[in-house]
Protein backbone atom coordinates (compact mmCIF):
# COMPACT_ATOMS: atom_id res chain seq x y z
CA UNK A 1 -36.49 217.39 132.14
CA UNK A 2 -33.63 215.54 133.46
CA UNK A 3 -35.50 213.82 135.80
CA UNK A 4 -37.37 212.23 132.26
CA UNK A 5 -33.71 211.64 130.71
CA UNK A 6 -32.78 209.25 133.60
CA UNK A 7 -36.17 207.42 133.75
CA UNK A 8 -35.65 207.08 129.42
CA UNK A 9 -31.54 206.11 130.26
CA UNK A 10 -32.99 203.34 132.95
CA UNK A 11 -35.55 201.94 130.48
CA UNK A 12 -33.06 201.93 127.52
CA UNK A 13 -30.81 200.47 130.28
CA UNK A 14 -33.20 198.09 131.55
CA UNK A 15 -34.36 196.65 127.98
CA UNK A 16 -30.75 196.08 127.02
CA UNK A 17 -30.20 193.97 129.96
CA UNK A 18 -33.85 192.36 128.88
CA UNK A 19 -32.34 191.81 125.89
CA UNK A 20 -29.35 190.17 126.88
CA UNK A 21 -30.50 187.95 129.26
CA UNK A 22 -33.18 186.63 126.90
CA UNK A 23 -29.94 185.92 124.33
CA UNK A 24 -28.61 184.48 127.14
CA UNK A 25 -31.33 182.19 128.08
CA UNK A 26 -32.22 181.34 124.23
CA UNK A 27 -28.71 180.22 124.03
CA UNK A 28 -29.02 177.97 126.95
CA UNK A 29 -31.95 176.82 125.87
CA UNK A 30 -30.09 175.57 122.67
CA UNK A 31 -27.54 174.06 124.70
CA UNK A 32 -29.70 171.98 126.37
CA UNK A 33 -31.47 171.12 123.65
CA UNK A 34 -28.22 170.18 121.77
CA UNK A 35 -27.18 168.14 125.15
CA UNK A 36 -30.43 166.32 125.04
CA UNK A 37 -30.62 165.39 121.20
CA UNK A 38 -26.80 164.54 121.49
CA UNK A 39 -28.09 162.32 124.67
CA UNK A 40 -31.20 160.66 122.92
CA UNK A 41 -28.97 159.77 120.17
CA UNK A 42 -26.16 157.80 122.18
CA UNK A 43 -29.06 156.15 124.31
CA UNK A 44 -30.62 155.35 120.52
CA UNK A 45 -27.53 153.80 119.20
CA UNK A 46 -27.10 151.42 122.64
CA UNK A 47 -30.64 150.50 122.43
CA UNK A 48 -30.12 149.47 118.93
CA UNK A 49 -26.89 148.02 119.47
CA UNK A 50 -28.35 145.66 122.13
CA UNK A 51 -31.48 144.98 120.18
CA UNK A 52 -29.14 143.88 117.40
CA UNK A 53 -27.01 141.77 118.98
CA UNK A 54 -30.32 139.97 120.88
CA UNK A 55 -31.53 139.40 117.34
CA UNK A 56 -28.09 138.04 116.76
CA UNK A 57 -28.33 135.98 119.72
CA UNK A 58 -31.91 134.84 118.33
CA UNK A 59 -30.92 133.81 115.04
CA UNK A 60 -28.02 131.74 116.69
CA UNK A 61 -30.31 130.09 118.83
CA UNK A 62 -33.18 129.77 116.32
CA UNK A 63 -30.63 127.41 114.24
CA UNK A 64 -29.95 125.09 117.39
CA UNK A 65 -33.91 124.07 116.82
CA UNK A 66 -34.64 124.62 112.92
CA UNK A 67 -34.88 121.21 111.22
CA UNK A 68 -31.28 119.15 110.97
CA UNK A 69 -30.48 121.37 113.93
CA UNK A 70 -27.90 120.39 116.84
CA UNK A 71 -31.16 119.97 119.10
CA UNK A 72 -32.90 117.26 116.32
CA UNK A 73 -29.78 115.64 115.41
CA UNK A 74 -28.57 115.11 119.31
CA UNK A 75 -32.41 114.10 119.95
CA UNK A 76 -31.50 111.38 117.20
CA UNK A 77 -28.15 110.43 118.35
CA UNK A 78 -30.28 109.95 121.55
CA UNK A 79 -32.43 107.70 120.16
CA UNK A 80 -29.91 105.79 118.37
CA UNK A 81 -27.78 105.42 120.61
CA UNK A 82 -30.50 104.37 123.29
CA UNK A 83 -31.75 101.80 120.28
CA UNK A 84 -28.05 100.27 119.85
CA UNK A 85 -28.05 99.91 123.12
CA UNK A 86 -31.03 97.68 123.73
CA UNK A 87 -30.37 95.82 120.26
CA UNK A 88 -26.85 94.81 122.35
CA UNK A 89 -28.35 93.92 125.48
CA UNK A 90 -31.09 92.02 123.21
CA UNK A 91 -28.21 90.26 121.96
CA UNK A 92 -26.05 89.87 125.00
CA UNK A 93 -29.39 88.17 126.69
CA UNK A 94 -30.19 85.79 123.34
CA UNK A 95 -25.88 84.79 123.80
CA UNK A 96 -25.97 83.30 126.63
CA UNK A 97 -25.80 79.66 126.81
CA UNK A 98 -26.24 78.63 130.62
CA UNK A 99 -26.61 75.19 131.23
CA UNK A 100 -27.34 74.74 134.67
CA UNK A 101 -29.93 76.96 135.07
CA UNK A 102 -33.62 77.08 134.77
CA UNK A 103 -35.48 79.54 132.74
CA UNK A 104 -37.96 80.33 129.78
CA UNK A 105 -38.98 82.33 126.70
CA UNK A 106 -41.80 83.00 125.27
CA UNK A 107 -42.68 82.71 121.80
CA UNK A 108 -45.73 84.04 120.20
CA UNK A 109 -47.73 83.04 117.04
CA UNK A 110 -50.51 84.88 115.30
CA UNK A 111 -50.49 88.58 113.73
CA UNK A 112 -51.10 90.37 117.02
CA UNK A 113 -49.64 91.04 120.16
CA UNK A 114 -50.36 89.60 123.42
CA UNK A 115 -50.71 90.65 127.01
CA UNK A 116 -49.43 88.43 129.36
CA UNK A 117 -48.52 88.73 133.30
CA UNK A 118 -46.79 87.19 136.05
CA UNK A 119 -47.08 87.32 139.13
CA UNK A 120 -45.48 86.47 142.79
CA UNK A 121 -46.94 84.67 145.19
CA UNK A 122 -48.23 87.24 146.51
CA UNK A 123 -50.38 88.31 143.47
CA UNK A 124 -47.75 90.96 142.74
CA UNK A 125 -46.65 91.78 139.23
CA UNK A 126 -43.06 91.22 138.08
CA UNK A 127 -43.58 91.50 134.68
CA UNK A 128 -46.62 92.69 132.36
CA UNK A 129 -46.34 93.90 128.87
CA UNK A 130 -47.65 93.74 125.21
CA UNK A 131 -45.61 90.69 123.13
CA UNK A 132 -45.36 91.21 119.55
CA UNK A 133 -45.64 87.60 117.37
CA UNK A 134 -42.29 85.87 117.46
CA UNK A 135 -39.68 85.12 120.03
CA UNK A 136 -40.00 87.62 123.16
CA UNK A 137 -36.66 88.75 123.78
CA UNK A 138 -37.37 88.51 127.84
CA UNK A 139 -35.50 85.25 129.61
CA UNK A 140 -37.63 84.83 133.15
CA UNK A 141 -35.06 82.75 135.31
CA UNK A 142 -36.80 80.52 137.58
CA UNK A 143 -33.64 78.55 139.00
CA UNK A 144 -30.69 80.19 139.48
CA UNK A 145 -29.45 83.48 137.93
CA UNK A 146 -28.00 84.35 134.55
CA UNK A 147 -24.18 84.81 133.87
CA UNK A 148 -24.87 88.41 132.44
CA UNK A 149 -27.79 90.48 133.73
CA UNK A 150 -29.66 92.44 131.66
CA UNK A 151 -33.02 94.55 131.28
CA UNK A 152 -34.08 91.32 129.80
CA UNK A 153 -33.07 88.75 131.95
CA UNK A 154 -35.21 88.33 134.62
CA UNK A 155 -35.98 86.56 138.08
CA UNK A 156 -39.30 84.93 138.96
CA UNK A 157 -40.01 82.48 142.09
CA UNK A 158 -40.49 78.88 140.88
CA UNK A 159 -44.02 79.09 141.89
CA UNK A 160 -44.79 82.47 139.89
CA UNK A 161 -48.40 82.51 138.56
CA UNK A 162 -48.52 83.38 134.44
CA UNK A 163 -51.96 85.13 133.30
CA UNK A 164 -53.04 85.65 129.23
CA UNK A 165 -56.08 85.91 127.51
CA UNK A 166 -54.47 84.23 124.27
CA UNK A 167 -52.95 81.10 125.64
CA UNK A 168 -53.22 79.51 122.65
CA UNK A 169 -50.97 81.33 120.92
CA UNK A 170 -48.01 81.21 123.58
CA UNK A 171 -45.62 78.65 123.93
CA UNK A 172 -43.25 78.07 126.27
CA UNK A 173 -39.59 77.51 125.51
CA UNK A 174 -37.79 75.84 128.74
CA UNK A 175 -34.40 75.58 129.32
CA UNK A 176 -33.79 73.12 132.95
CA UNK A 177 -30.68 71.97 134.08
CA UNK A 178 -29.18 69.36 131.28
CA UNK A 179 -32.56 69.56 128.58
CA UNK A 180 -34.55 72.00 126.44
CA UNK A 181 -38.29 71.49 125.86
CA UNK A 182 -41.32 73.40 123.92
CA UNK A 183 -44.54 73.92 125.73
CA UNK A 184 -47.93 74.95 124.74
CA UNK A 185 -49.43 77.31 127.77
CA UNK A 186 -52.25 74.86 128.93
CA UNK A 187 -54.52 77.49 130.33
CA UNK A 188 -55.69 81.23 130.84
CA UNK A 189 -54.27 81.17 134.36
CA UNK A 190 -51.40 79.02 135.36
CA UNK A 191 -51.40 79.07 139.36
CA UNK A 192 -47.98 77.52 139.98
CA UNK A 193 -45.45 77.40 136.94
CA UNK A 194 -43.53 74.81 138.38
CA UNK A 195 -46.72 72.42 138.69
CA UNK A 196 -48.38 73.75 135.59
CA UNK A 197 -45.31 73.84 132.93
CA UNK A 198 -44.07 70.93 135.37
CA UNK A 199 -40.55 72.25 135.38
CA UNK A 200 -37.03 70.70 136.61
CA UNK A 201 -36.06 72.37 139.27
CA UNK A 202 -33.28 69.99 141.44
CA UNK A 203 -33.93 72.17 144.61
CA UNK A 204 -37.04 71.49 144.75
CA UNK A 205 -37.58 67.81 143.03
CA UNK A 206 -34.73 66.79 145.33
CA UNK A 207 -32.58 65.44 143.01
């Protein structure tokens, strides 16, 4: 009889330390489950913190592009700016008035525009390029060099070769040493300018 009191005190015993330590673990359990939600959230908030402020960063950098942006209107500036540019050096080249050198324009008539080449020598190109009707604004200097350079002044050998398939439509305005002249370019092909346009040059006429 006692002997069944003991075994019924260790089992009431036993189920109250069952019982406890379940409590125990179920209020653990909660913690942790308290520490993670509290955890998730904070990570949450920084993720959408950051996500905002990229979006932030987006928008900012979306209005550098949209139209009448920095990026267009620099692009333009750009562009102007490279246009003045050339319009001065256009200018600069058109202003000078040297009169003891030897060079020439060329000026273009019809509606189109016109290829034209020159050559060395050699055969090798110093200048090629589409001409639009009127004056060119190129000055090819065959004796001597200009007073101001430009990316429109420039140097050919006296006995540069000149290649078109519209020669008659390109003249030849020649400034020499002391006169100005208009030519008509005589052929397709001229070989030699300085035999072909027959030009002044003292260096080589000897006088």
């Amino acid at each position: 009889m006692k002997i069944t009191r003991i075994l019924l005190y260790i089992a009431i015993i036993l189920s109250i330390i069952s019982i406890i330590m379940s409590i125990g673990s179920e209020i653990k359990l909660s913690k942790f489950q308290n520490y993670m939600e509290s955890l998730f959230n904070r990570q949450n908030t920084k993720v959408n913190d950051s996500i905002s402020q990229l979006n932030t960063k987006l928008e900012d950098l979306n209005k550098y592009f949209e139209p009448n942006g920095i990026v267009e209107k620099f692009i333009n500036y750009k562009s102007n700016l490279e246009k003045h540019l050339k319009d001065l050096e256009k200018l600069l080249t058109l202003a000078q008035e040297d009169q003891n050198v030897g060079y020439f324009q060329l000026y273009i008539i019809g509606s189109r525009e016109i290829w034209i080449g020159i050559k060395d020598e050699k055969g090798k190109y110093i200048f090629q390029g589409m001409l639009k009707p009127g004056l060119a604004p190129y000055k090819f200097y065959f004796f001597k060099d200009p007073s101001i350079r430009t990316s429109y002044t420039i140097n050919i050998p006296y006995n540069a070769k000149v290649q078109t398939a519209n020669p008659d439509n390109i003249f030849f305005l020649i400034q020499e040493p002391g006169q100005r002249r208009l030519k008509k370019m005589p052929s397709a092909k001229l070989e030699n300018i300085s035999e072909d346009l027959n030009l002044y040059i003292p260096t080589i006429r000897g006088k």
